[in-house]
C-alpha atoms as a PDB file:
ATOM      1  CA  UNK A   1    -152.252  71.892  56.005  1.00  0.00           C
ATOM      2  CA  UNK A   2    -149.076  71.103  57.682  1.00  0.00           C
ATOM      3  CA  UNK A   3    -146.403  69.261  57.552  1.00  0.00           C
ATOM      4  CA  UNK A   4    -143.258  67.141  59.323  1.00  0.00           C
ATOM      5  CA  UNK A   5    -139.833  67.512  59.870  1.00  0.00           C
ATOM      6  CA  UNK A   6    -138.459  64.754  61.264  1.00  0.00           C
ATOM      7  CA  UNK A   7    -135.025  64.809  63.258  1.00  0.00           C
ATOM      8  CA  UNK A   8    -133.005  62.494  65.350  1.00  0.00           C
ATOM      9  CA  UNK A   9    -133.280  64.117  69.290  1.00  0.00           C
ATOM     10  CA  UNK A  10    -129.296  64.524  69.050  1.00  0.00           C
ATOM     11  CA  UNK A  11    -128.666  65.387  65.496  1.00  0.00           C
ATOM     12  CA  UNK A  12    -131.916  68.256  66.214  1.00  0.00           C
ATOM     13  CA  UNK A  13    -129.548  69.678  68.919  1.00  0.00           C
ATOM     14  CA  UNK A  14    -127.080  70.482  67.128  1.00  0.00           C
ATOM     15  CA  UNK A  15    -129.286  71.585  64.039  1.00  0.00           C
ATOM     16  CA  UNK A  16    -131.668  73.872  65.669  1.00  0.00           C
ATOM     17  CA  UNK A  17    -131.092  77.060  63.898  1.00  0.00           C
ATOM     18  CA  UNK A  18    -131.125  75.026  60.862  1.00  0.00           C
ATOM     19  CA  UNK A  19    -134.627  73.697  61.732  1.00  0.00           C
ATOM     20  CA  UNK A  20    -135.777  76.388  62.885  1.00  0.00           C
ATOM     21  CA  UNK A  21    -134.576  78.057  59.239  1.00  0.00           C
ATOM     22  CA  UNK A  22    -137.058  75.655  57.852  1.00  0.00           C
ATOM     23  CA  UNK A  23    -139.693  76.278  59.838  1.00  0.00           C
ATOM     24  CA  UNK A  24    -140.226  79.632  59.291  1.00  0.00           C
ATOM     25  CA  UNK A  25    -139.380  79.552  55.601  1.00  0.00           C
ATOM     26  CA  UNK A  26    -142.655  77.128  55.512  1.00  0.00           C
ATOM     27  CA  UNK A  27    -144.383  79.674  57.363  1.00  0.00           C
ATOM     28  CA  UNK A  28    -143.628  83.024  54.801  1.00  0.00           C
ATOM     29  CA  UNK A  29    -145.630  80.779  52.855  1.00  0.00           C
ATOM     30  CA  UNK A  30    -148.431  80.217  55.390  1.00  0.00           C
ATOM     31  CA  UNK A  31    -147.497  76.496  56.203  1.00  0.00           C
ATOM     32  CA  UNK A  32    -146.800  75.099  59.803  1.00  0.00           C
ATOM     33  CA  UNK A  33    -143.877  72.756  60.056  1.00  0.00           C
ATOM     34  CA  UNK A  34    -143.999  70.791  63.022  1.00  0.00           C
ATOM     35  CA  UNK A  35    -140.415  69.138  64.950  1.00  0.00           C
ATOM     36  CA  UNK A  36    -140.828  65.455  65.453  1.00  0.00           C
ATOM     37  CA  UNK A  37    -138.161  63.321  66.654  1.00  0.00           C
ATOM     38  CA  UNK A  38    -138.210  60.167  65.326  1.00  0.00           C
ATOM     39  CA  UNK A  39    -138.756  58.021  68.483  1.00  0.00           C
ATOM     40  CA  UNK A  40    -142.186  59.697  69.145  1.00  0.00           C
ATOM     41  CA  UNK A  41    -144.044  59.455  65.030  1.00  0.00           C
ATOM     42  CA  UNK A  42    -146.712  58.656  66.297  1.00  0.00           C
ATOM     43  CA  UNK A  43    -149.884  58.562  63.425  1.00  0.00           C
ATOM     44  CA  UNK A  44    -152.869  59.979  65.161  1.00  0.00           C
ATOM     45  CA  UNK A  45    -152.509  63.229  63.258  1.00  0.00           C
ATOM     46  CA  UNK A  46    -150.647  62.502  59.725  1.00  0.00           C
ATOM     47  CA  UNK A  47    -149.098  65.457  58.511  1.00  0.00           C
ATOM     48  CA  UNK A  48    -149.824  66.105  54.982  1.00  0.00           C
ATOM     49  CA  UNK A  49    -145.809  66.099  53.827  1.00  0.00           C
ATOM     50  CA  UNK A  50    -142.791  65.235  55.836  1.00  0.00           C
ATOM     51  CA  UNK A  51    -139.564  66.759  55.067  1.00  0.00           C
ATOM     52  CA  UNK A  52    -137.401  63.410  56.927  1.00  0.00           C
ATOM     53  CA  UNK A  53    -133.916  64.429  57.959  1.00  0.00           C
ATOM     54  CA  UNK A  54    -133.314  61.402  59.540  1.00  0.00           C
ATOM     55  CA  UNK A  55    -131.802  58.288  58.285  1.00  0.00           C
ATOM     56  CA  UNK A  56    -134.979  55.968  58.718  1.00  0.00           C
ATOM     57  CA  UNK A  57    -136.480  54.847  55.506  1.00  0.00           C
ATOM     58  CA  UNK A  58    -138.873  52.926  58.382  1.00  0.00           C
ATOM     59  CA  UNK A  59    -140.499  55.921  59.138  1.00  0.00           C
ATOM     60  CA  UNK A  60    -140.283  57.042  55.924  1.00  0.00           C
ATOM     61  CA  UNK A  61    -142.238  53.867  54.422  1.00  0.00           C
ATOM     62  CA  UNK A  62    -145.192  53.930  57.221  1.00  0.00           C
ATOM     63  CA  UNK A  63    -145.920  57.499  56.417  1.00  0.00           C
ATOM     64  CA  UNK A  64    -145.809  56.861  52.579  1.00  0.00           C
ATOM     65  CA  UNK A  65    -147.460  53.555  53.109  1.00  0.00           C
ATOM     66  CA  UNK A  66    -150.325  56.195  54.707  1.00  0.00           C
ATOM     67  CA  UNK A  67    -150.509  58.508  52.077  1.00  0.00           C
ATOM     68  CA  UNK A  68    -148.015  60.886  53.127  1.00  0.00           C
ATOM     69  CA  UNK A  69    -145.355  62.527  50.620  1.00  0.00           C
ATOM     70  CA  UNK A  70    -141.972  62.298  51.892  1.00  0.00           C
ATOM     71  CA  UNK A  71    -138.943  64.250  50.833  1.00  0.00           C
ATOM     72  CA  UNK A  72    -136.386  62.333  50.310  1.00  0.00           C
ATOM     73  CA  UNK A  73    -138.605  59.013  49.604  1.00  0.00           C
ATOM     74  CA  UNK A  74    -138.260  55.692  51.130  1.00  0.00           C
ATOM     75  CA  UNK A  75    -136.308  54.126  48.139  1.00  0.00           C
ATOM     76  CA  UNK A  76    -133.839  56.630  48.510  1.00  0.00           C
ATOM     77  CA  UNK A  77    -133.296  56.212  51.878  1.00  0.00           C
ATOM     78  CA  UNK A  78    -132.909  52.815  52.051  1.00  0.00           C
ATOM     79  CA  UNK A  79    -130.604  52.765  49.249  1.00  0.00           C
ATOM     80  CA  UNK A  80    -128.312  55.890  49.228  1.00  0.00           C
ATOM     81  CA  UNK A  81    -127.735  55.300  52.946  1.00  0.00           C
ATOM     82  CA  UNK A  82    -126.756  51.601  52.649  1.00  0.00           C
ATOM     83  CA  UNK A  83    -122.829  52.155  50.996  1.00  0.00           C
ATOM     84  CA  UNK A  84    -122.913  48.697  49.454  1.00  0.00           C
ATOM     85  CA  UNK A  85    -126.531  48.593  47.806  1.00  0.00           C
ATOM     86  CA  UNK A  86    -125.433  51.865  46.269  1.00  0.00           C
ATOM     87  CA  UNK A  87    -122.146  50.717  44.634  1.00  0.00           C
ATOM     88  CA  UNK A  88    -124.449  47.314  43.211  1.00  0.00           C
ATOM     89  CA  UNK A  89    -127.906  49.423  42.165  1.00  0.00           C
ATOM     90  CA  UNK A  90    -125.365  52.255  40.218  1.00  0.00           C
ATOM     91  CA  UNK A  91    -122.597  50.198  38.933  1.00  0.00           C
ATOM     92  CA  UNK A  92    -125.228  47.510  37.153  1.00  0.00           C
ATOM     93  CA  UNK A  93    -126.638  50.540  35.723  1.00  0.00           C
ATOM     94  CA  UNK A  94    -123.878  51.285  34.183  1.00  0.00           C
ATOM     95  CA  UNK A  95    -122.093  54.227  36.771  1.00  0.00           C
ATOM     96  CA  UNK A  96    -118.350  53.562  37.193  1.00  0.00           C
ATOM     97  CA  UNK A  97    -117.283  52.977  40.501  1.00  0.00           C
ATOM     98  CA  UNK A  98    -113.945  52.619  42.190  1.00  0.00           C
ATOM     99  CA  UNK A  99    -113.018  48.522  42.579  1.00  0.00           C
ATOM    100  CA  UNK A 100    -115.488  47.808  45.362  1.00  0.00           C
ATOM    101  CA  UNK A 101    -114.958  44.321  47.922  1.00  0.00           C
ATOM    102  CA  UNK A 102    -116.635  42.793  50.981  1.00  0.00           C
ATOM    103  CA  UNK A 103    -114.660  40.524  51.462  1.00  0.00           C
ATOM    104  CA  UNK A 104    -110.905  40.853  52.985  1.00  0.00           C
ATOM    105  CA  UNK A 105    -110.215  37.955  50.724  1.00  0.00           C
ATOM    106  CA  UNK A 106    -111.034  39.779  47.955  1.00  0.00           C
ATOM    107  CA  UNK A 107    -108.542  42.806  47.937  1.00  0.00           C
ATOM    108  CA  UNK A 108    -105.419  41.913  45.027  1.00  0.00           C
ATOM    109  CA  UNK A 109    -103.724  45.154  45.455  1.00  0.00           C
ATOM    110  CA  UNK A 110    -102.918  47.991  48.243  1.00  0.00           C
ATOM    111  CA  UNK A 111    -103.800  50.571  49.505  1.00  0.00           C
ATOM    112  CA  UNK A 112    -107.528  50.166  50.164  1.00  0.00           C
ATOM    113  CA  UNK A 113    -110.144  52.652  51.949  1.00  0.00           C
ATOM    114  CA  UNK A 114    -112.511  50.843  54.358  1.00  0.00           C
ATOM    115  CA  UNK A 115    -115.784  52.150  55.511  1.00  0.00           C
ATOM    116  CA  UNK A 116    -118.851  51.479  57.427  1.00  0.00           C
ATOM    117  CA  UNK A 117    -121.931  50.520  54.676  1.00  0.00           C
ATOM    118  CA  UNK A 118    -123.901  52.982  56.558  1.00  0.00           C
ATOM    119  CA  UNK A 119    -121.645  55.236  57.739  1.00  0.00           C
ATOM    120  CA  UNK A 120    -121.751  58.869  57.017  1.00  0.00           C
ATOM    121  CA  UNK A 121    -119.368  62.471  57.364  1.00  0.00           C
ATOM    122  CA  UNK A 122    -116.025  60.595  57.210  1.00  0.00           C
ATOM    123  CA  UNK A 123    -116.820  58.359  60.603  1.00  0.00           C
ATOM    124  CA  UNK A 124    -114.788  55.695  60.664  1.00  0.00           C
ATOM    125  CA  UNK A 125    -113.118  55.800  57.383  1.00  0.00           C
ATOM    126  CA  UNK A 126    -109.730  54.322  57.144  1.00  0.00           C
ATOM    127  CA  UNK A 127    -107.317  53.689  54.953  1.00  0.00           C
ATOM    128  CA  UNK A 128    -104.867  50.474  54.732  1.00  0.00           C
ATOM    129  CA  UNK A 129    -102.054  50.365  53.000  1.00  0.00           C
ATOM    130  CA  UNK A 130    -100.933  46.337  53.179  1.00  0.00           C
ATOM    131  CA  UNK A 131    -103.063  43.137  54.059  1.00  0.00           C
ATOM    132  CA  UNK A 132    -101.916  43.322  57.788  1.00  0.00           C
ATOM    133  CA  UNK A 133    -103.240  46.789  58.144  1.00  0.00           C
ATOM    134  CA  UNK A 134    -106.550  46.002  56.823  1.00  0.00           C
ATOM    135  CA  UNK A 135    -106.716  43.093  59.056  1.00  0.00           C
ATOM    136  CA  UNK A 136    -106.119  45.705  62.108  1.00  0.00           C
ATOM    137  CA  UNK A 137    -108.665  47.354  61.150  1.00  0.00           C
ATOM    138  CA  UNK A 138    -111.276  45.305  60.868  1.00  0.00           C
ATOM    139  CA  UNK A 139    -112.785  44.950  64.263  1.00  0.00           C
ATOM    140  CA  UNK A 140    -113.806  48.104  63.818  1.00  0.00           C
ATOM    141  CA  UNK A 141    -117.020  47.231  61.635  1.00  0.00           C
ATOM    142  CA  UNK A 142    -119.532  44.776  62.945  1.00  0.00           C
ATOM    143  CA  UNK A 143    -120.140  41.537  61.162  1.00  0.00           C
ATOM    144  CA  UNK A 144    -119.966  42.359  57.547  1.00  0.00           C
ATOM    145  CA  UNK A 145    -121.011  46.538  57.867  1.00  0.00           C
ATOM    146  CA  UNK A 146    -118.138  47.594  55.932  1.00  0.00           C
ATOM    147  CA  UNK A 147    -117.645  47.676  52.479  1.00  0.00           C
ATOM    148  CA  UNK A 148    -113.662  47.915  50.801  1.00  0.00           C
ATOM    149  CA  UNK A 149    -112.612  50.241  47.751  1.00  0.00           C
ATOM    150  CA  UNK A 150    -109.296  50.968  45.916  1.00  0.00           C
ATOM    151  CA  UNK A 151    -108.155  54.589  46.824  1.00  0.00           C
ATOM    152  CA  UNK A 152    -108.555  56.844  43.914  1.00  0.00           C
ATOM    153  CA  UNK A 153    -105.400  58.408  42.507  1.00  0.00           C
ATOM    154  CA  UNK A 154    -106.078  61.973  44.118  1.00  0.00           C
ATOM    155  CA  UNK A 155    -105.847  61.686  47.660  1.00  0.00           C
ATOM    156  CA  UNK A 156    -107.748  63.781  50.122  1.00  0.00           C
ATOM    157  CA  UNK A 157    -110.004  65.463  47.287  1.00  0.00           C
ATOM    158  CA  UNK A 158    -113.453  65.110  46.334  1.00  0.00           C
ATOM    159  CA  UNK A 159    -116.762  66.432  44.269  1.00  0.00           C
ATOM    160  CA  UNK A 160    -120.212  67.212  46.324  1.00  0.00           C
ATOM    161  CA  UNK A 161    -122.979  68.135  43.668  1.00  0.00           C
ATOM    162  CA  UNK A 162    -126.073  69.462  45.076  1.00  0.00           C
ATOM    163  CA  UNK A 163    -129.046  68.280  43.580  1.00  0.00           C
ATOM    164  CA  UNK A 164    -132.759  69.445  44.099  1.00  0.00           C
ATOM    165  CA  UNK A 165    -134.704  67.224  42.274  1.00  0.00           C
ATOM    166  CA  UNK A 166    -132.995  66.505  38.611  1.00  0.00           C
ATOM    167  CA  UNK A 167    -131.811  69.691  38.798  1.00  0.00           C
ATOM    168  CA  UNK A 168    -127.694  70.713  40.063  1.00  0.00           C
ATOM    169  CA  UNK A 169    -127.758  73.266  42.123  1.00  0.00           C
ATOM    170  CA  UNK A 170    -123.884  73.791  42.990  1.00  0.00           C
ATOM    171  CA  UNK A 171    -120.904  71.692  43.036  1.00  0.00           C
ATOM    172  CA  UNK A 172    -118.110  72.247  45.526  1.00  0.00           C
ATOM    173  CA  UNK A 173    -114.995  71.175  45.687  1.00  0.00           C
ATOM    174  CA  UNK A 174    -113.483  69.745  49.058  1.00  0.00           C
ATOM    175  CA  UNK A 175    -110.004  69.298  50.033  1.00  0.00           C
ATOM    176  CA  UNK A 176    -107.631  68.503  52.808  1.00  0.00           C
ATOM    177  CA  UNK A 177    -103.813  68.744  53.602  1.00  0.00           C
ATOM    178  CA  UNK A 178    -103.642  66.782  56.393  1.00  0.00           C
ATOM    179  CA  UNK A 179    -106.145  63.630  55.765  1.00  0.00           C
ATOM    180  CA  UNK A 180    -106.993  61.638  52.922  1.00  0.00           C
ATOM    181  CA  UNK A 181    -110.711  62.155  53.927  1.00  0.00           C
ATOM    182  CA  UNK A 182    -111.802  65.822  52.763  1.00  0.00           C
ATOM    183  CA  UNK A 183    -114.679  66.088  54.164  1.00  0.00           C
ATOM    184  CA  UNK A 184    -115.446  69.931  55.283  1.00  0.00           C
ATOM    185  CA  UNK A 185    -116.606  68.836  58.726  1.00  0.00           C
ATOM    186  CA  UNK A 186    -113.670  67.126  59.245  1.00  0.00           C
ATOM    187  CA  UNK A 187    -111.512  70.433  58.806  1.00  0.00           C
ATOM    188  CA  UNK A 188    -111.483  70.331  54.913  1.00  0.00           C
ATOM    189  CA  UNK A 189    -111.474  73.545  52.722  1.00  0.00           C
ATOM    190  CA  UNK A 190    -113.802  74.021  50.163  1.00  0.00           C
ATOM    191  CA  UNK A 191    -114.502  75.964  46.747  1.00  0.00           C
ATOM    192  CA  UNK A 192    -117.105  76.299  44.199  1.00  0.00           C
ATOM    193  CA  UNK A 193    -116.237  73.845  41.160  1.00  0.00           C
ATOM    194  CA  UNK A 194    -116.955  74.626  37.660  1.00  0.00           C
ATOM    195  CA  UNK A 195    -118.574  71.233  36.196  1.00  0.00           C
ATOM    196  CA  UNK A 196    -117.445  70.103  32.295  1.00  0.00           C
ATOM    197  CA  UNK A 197    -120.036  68.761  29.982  1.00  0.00           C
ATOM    198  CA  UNK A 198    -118.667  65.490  30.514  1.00  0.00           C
ATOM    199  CA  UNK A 199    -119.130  65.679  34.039  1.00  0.00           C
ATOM    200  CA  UNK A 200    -122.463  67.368  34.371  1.00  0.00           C
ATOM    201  CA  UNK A 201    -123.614  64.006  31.810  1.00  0.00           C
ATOM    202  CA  UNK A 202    -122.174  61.717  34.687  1.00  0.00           C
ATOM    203  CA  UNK A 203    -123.629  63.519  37.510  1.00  0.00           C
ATOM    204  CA  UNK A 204    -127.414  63.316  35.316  1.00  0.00           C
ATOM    205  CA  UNK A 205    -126.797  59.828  35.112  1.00  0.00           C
ATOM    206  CA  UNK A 206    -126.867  59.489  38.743  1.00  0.00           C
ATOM    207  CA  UNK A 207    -129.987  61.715  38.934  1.00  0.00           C
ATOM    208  CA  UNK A 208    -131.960  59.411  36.271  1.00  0.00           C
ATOM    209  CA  UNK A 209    -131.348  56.372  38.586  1.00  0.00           C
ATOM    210  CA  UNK A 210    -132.862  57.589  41.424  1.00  0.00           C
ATOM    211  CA  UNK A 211    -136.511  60.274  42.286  1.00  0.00           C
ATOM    212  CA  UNK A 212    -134.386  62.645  44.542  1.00  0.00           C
ATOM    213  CA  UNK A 213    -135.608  65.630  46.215  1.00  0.00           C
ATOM    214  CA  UNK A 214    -132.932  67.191  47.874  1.00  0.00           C
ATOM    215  CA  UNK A 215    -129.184  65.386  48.077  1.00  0.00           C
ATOM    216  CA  UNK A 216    -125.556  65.259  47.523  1.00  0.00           C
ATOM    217  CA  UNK A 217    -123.529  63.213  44.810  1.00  0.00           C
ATOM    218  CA  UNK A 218    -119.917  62.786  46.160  1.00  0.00           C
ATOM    219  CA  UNK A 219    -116.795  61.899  43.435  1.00  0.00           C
ATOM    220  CA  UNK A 220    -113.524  61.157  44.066  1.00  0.00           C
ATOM    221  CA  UNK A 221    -110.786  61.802  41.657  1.00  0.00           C
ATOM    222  CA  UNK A 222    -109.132  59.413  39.615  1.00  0.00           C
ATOM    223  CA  UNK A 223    -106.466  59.944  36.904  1.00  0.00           C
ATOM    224  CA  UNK A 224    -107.976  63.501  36.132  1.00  0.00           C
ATOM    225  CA  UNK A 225    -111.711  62.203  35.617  1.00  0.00           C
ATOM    226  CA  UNK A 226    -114.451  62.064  38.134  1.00  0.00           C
ATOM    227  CA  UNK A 227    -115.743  58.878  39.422  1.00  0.00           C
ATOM    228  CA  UNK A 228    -118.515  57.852  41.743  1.00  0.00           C
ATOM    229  CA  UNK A 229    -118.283  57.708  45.671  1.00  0.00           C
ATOM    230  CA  UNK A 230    -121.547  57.979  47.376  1.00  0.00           C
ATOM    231  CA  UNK A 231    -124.552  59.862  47.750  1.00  0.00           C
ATOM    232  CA  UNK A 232    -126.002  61.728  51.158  1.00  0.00           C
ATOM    233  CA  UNK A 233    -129.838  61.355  51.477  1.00  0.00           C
ATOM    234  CA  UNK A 234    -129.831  63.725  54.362  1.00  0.00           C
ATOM    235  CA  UNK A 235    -126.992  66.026  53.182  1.00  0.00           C
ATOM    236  CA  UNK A 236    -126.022  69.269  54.930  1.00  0.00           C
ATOM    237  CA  UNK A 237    -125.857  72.584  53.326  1.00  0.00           C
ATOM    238  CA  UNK A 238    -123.172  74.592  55.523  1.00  0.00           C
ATOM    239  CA  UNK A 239    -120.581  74.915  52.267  1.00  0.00           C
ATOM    240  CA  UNK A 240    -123.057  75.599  49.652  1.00  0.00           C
ATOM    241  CA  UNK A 241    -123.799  79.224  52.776  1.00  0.00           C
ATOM    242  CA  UNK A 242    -119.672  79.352  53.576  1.00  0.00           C
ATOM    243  CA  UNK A 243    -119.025  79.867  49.952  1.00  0.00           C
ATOM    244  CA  UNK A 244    -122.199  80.497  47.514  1.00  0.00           C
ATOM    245  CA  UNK A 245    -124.729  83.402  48.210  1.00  0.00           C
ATOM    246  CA  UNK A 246    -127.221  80.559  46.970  1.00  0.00           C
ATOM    247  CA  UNK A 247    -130.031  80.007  49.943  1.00  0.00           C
ATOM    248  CA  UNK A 248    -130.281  76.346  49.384  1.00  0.00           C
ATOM    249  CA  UNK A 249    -133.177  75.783  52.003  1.00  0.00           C
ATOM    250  CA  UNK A 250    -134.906  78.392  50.146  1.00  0.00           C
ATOM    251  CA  UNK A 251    -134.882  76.686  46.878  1.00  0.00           C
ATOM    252  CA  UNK A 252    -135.523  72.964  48.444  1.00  0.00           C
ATOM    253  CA  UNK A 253    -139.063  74.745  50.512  1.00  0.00           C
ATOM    254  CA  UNK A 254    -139.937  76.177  46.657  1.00  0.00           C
ATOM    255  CA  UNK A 255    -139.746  72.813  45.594  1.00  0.00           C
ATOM    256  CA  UNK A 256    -141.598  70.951  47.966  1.00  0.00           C
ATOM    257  CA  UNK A 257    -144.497  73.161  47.556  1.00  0.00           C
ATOM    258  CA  UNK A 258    -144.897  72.745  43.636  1.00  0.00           C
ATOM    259  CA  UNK A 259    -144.502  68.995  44.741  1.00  0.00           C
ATOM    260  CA  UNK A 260    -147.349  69.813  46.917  1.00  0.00           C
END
């Protein structure tokens, strides 16, 4: 038996270690985990599971569509990486959301966060603070890839839970000084969070809406209370080993093999 772990050529570059981290994990257990980029899946030889950290819920449907088991799955992908399908499919279930527009026309009151719907790690995110600023801004996103939000009341702070499976792993707490965007790749400092009931319920009612494997459930802060942002299908695990002595990777290549 083996299996795939599929990687963009650029984003494997720059996540070798990290792959290679996998790989040998899957091996302790006797399993070989193959690279494969995703411009050369070829299906001569399926792979029995494919671990896909790469946002292409294509790939991800053809191998599933063959019999393959895919962590994350193709629903997942094509929703949680798609900013405005995620807002609709969670907020008509019954997940508050921050006021969410695609349409400039829309927007009644200032300031306003735009982003790319598939955008990911803070690129291009930009905040507006009057009509003519948005309108600046917005040549930035082709056609209609953007998707508009109110800015939440605590600026440059945010929530990433760590799920595997239905189960929270950590939550960590991200902030910035200098830019409303907290993001720890972007320079932002982060801390282990302690979760209340209340907000371990809305983070499980996230987890009940979708069949995740491995991901992370971002909140912004509004008025003291956490509210939805996003979710990352292919989410990275570099604060859960700054700040946590919990081997994520370890846990997630556990899980795929009682999966398996």
């Amino acid at each position: 038996m083996f299996g795939w772990i599929v990687y963009n050529r650029d984003d494997a570059v720059r996540n070798e270690n990290y792959i290679n981290w996998y790989i040998e994990k899957f091996n302790k257990y006797n399993i070989e985990l193959r690279l494969v980029y995703t411009d050369e899946t070829e299906f001569k030889e399926l792979p029995y599971f494919a671990v896909v950290r790469a946002i292409r819920p294509d790939i991800t449907k053809k191998l599933e569509e063959k019999g393959v088991r895919c962590f994350n799955n193709s629903f997942v992908s094509e929703i949680c990486n798609d900013k405005w399908r995620t807002y609709k499919y969670v907020s008509e279930n019954g997940i508050e959301i921050m006021n969410t527009y695609n349409n400039i026309s829309d927007v009644r009151k200032y300031p306003v966060v735009i982003k790319p719907k598939d955008g990911h790690g803070g690129d291009r995110v930009n905040m507006a603070e009057n009509y003519e600023r948005l309108k600046e801004l917005m040549p930035l996103y082709k056609g209609d890839n953007y998707v508009i939000q109110d800015v939440a009341s605590d600026i440059g702070m945010d929530l990433r839970v760590y799920v595997i499976g239905n189960e929270i792993i950590t939550a960590m707490l991200r902030k910035s000084e200098n830019d409303f965007r907290s993001n720890f790749c972007l320079g932002g400092s982060a801390s282990v969070y302690n979760m209340s009931n209340e907000e371990i319920n809305k983070v499980k009612k996230v987890t009940e809406l979708f069949d995740f494997d491995f991901a992370g459930i971002d909140f912004v802060f509004n008025n003291g209370k956490i509210v939805f942002n996003e979710i990352e299908d292919v989410v990275g695990s570099r604060m859960v080993y700054s700040y946590t002595d919990i081997d994520i990777v370890e846990l997630y290549v556990k899980y795929i093999l009682r999966k398996l």
